[in-house]
Protein backbone atom coordinates (compact mmCIF):
# COMPACT_ATOMS: atom_id res chain seq x y z
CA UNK A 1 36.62 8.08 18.11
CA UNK A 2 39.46 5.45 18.58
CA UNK A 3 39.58 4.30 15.38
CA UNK A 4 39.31 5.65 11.46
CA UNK A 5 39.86 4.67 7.72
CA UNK A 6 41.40 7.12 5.07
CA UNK A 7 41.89 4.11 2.52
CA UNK A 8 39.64 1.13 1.44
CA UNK A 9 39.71 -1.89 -0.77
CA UNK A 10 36.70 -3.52 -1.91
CA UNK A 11 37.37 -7.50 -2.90
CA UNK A 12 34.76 -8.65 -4.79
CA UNK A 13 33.55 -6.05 -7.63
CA UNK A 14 30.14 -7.89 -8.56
CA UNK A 15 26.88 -5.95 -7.78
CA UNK A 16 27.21 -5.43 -3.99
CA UNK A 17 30.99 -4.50 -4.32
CA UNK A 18 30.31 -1.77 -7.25
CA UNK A 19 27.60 -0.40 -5.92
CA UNK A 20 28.76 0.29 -2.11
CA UNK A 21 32.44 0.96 -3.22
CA UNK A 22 30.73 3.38 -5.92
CA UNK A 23 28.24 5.34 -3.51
CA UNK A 24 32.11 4.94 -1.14
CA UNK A 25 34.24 6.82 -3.82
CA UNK A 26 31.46 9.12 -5.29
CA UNK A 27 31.40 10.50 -1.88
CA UNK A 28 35.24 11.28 -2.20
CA UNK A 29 36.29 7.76 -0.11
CA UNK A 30 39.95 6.72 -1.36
CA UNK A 31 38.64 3.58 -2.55
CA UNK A 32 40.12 0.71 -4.63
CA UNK A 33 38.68 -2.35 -6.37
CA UNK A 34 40.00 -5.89 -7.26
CA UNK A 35 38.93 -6.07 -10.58
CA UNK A 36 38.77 -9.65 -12.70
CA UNK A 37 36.23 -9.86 -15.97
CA UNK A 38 34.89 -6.18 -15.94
CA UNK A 39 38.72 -4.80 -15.67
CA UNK A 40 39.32 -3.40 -18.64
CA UNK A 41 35.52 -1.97 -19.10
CA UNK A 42 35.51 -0.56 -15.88
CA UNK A 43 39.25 1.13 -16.36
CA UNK A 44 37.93 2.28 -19.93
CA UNK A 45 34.98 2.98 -19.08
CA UNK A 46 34.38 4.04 -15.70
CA UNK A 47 31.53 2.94 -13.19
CA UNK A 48 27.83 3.62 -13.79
CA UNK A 49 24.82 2.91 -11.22
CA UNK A 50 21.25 3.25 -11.97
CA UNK A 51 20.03 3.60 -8.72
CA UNK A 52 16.74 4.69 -7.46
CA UNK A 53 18.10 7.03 -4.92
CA UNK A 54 19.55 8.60 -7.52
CA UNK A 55 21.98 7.81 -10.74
CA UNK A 56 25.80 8.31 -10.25
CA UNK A 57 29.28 7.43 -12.11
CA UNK A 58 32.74 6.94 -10.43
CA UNK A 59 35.18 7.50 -13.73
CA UNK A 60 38.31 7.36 -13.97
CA UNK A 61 37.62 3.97 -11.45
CA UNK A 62 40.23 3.15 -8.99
CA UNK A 63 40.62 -0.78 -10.21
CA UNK A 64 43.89 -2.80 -9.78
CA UNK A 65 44.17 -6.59 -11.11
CA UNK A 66 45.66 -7.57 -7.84
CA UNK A 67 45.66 -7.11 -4.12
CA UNK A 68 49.33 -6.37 -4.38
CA UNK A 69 48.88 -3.83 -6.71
CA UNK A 70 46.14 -2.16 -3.89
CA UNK A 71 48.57 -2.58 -1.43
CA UNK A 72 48.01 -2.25 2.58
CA UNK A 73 44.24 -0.42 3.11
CA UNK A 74 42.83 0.80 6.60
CA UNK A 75 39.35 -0.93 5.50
CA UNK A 76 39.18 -4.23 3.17
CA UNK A 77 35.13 -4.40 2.11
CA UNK A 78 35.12 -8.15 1.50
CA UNK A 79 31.93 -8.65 -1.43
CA UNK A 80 32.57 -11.14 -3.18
CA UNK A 81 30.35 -14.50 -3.59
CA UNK A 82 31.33 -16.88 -0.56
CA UNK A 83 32.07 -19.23 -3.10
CA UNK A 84 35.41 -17.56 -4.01
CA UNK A 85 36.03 -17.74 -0.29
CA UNK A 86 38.90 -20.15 -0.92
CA UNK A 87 40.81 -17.41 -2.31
CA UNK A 88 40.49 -15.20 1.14
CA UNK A 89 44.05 -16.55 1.92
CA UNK A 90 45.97 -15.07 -1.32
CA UNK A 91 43.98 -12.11 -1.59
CA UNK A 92 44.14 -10.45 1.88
CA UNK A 93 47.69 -10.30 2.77
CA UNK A 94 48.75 -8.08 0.70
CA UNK A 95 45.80 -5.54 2.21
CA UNK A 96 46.78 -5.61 5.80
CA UNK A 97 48.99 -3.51 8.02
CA UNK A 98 48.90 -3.72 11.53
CA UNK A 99 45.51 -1.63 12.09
CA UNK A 100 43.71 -3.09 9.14
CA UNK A 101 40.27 -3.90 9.86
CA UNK A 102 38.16 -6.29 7.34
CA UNK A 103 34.46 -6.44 7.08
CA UNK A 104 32.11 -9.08 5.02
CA UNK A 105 29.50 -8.04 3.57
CA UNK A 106 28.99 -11.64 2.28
CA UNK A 107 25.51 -14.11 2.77
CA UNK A 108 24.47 -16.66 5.33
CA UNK A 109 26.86 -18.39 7.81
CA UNK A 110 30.60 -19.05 8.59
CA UNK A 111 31.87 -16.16 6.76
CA UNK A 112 33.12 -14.03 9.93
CA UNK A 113 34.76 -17.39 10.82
CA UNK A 114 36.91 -18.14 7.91
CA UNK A 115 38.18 -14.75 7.63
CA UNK A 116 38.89 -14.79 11.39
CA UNK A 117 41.00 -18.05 10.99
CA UNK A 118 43.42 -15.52 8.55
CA UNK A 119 43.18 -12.37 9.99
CA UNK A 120 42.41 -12.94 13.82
CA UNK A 121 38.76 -12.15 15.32
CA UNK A 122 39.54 -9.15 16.69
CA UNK A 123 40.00 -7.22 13.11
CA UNK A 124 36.39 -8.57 12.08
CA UNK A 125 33.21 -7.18 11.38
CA UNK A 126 29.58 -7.97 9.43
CA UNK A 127 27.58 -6.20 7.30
CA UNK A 128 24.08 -7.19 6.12
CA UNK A 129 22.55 -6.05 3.12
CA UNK A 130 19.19 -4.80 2.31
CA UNK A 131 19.40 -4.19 -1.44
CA UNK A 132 17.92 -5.02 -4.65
CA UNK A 133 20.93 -4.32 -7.34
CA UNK A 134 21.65 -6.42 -10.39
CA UNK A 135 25.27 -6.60 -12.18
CA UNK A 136 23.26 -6.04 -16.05
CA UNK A 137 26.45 -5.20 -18.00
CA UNK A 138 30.16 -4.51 -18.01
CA UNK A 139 30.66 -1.47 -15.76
CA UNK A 140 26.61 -1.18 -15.07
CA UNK A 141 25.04 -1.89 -11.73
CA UNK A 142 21.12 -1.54 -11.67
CA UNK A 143 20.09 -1.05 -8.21
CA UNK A 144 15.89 -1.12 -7.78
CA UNK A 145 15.39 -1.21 -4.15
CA UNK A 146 17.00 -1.09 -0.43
CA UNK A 147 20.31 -0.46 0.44
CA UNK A 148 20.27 -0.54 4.39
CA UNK A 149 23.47 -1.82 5.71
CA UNK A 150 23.39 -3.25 9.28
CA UNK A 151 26.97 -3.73 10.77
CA UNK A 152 28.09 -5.44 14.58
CA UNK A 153 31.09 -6.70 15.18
CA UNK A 154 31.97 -10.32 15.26
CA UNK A 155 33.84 -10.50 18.70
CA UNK A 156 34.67 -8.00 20.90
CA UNK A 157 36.81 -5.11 19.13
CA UNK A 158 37.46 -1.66 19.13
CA UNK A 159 35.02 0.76 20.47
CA UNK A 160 33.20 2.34 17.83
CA UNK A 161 34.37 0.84 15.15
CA UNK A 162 31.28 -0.33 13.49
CA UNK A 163 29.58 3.07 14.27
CA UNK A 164 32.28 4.79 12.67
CA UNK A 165 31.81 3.02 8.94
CA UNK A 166 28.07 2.91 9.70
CA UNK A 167 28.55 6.57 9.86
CA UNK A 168 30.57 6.64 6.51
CA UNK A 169 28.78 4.79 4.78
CA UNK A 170 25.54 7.21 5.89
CA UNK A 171 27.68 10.25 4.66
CA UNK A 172 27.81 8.13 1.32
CA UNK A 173 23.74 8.01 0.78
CA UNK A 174 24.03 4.90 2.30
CA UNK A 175 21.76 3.95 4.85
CA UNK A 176 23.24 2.18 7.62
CA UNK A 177 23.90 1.51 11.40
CA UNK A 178 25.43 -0.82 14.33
CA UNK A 179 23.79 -3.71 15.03
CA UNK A 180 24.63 -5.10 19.37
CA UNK A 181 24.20 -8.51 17.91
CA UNK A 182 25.68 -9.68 14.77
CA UNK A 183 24.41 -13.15 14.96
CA UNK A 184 20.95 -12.39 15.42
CA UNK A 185 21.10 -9.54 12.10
CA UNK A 186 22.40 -12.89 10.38
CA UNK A 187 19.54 -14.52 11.04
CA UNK A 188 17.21 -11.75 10.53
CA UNK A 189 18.64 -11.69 7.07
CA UNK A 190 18.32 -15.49 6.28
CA UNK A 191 14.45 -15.26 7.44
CA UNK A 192 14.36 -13.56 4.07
CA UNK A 193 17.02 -15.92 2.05
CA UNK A 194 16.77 -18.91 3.02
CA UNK A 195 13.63 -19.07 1.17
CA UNK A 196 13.47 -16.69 -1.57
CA UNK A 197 17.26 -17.19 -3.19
CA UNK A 198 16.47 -21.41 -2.12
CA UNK A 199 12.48 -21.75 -3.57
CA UNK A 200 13.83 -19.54 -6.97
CA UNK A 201 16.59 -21.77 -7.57
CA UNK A 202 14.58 -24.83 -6.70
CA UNK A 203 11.82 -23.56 -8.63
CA UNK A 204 13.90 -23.94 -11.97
CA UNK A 205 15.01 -20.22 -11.99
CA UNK A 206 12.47 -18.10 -11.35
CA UNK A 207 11.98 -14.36 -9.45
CA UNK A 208 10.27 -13.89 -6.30
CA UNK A 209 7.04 -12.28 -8.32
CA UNK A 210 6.26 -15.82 -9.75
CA UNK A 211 7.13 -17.37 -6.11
CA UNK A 212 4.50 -15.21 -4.75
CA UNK A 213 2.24 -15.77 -7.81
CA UNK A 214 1.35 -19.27 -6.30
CA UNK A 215 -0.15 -20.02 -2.96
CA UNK A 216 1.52 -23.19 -2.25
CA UNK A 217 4.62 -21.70 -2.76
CA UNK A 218 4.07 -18.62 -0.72
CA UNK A 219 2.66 -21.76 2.32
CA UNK A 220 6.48 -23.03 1.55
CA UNK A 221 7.76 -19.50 1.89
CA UNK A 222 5.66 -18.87 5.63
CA UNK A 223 6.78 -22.41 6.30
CA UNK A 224 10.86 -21.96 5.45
CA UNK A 225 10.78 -18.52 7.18
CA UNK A 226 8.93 -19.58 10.85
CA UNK A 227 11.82 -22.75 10.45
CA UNK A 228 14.03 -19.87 10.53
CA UNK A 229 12.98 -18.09 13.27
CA UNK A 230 11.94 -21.01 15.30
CA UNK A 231 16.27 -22.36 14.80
CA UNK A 232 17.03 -18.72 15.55
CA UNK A 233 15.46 -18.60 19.07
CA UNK A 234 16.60 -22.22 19.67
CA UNK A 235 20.27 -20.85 19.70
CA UNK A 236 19.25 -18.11 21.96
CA UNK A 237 18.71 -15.60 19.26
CA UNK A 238 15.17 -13.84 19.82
CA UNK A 239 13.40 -13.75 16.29
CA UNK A 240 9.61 -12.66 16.25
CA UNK A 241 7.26 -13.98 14.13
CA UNK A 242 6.25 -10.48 12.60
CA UNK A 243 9.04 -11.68 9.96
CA UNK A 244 7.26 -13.29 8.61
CA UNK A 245 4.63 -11.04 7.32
CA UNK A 246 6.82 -8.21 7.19
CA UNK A 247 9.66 -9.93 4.84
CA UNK A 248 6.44 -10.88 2.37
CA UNK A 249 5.18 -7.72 2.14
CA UNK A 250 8.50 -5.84 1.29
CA UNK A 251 8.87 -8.27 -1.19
CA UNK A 252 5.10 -7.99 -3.15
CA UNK A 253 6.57 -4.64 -4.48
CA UNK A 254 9.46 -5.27 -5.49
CA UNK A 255 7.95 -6.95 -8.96
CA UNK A 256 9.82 -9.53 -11.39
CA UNK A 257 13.03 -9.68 -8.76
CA UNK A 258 15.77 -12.02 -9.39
CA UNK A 259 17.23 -12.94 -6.41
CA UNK A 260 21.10 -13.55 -6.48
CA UNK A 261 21.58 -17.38 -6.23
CA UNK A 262 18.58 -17.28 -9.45
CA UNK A 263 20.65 -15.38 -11.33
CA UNK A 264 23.93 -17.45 -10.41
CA UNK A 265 21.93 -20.73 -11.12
CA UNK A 266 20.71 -19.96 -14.76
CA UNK A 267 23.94 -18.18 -15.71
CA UNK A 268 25.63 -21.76 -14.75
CA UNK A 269 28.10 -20.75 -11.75
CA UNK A 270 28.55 -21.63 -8.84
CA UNK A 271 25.82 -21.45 -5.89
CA UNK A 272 25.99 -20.19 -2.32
CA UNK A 273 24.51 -23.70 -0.96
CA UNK A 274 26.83 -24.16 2.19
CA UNK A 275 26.58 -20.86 3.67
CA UNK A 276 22.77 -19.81 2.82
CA UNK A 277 21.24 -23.48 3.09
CA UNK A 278 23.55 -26.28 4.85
CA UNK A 279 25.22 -24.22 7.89
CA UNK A 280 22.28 -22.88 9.06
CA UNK A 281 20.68 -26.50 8.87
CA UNK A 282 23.85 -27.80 10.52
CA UNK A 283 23.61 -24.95 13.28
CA UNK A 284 20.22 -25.97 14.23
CA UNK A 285 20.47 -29.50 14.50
CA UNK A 286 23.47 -28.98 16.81
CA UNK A 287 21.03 -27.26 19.43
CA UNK A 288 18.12 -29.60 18.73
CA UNK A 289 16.05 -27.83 16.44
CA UNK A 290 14.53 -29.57 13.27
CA UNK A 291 14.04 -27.81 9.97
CA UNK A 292 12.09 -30.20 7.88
CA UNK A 293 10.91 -27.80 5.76
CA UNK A 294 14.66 -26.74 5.44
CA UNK A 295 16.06 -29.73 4.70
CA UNK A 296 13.60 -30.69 1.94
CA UNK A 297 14.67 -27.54 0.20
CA UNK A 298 18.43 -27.88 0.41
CA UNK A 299 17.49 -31.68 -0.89
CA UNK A 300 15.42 -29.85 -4.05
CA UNK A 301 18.31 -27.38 -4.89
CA UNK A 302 21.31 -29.61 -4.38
CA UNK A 303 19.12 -31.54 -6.93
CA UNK A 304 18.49 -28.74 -9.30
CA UNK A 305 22.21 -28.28 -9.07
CA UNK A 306 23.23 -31.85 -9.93
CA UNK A 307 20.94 -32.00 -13.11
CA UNK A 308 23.20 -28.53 -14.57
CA UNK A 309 26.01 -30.19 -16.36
CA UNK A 310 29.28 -29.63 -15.18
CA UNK A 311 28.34 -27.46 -12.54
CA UNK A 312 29.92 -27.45 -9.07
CA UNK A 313 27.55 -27.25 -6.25
């Protein structure tokens, strides 16, 4: 193996951030957290994760206001909502020595790109993930479903790298693995979000068990996800159409969910549009592929968006 971590910092403490940076430290990972609202909860109080792989705690929690406080970390775990992406530039700095290496763990498109532009492409990697968990209180992560973590590397970068946290993360109760092709795992993933977190927000706010509930909607849902994997092939990305089934059935069971960008919509912040929605719109036009169904959504929810008072888009 040609590359390690002994130290970590997880930048984003919402749902995803607590509860792989919790599984991470419970295993005995020297782990530290950025911490904003939940600080002094979490620092009081310690972590707790209702998880259906089994219930844990990480107390007393490793949580520092600042990256500067963190200081330089072999691994930054970047978790956060792409929204507070415009804070990459302050926040990682302080994180890096020469050998740090930074994965996102983040939704949709362009976020292996903007962290590339401030750390250089060779230090980047992806992770998608496969998980149902819910922020529900202060220091409280409820996590219902999933977990799988699939990680590739965004150019080109040292061998075995992604193996090597994919094999981490396993020892953690994590399930997880390298991916050859990072773009195409994108992709994979946004067969499943492009419509569920879009038709939920669209819908007014509602979880994928009423989306389901209604056969026009699920027609929408078939209809959003072949877009998908039609765009996906068109940019040389080989998608089958078994997605589609296979992404509705996993979902049937997984009752009342509320998918992330629902829960950010009725709780009045900010929404993942441009990386979820518009760049993988934008991405397919540019190689000639059309996403009607696509664009009629990202119409509805910039909509939905617009009639939310004092709401940024």
């Amino acid at each position: 193996m040609s590359w390690d971590f002994k130290s970590v910092a997880v930048v984003g403490s919402g749902a995803i951030g607590l509860y792989y940076g919790g599984r991470l430290a419970a295993a005995g990972e020297d782990v530290r957290f950025l911490l904003r609202s939940d600080h002094d909860a979490l620092m009081r109080d310690g972590l707790r994760v209702e998880s259906v792989h089994g219930n844990f705690e990480v107390r007393p929690f490793p949580g520092f206001r600042s990256t500067a406080g963190i200081g330089p970390v072999d691994l930054v775990i970047v978790a956060w909502k792409t929204t507070a992406n415009e804070h990459l530039a302050d926040v990682l700095p302080p994180l890096l020595h020469e050998k740090t290496q930074v994965i996102t763990l983040q939704n949709g498109l362009g976020n292996c790109e903007r962290i590339s532009a401030l750390v250089g492409a060779d230090r980047v990697l992806g992770g998608l993930c496969f998980v149902c968990s819910n922020r529900v209180g202060h220091g409280l992560v409820r996590h219902t479903a999933g977990g799988k973590v699939a990680i590739g590397e965004y150019r080109p970068g040292i061998p075995g790298r992604a193996e090597e946290i994919a094999r981490r993360f396993k020892a953690a109760n994590i399930p997880a693995g390298a991916v050859g092709n990072l773009a195409k795992a994108q992709w994979e993933k946004l067969v499943w979000n492009i419509p569920f977190n879009g038709l939920s927000v669209a819908e007014g706010g509602v979880s994928t068990e009423a989306l389901l509930a209604r056969p026009e909607i699920e027609e929408e849902i078939r209809h959003l996800m072949g877009e998908v994997i039609g765009a996906a092939n068109a940019l040389g990305l080989p998608l089958e159409k078994s997605l589609i089934d296979f992404n509705i059935d996993r979902t049937r069971p997984m009752g009342p969910y509320r998918t992330s960008s629902m829960i950010d919509f009725v709780e009045g912040r900010e929404v993942e549009v441009g990386p979820i929605w518009r760049e993988p719109l934008s991405r397919a036009a540019d190689a000639g592929y059309p996403m009607p169904h696509l664009g009629s959504l990202l119409g509805r929810i910039e909509q939905r968006l617009a009639e939310r008072p004092g709401t940024p888009s």
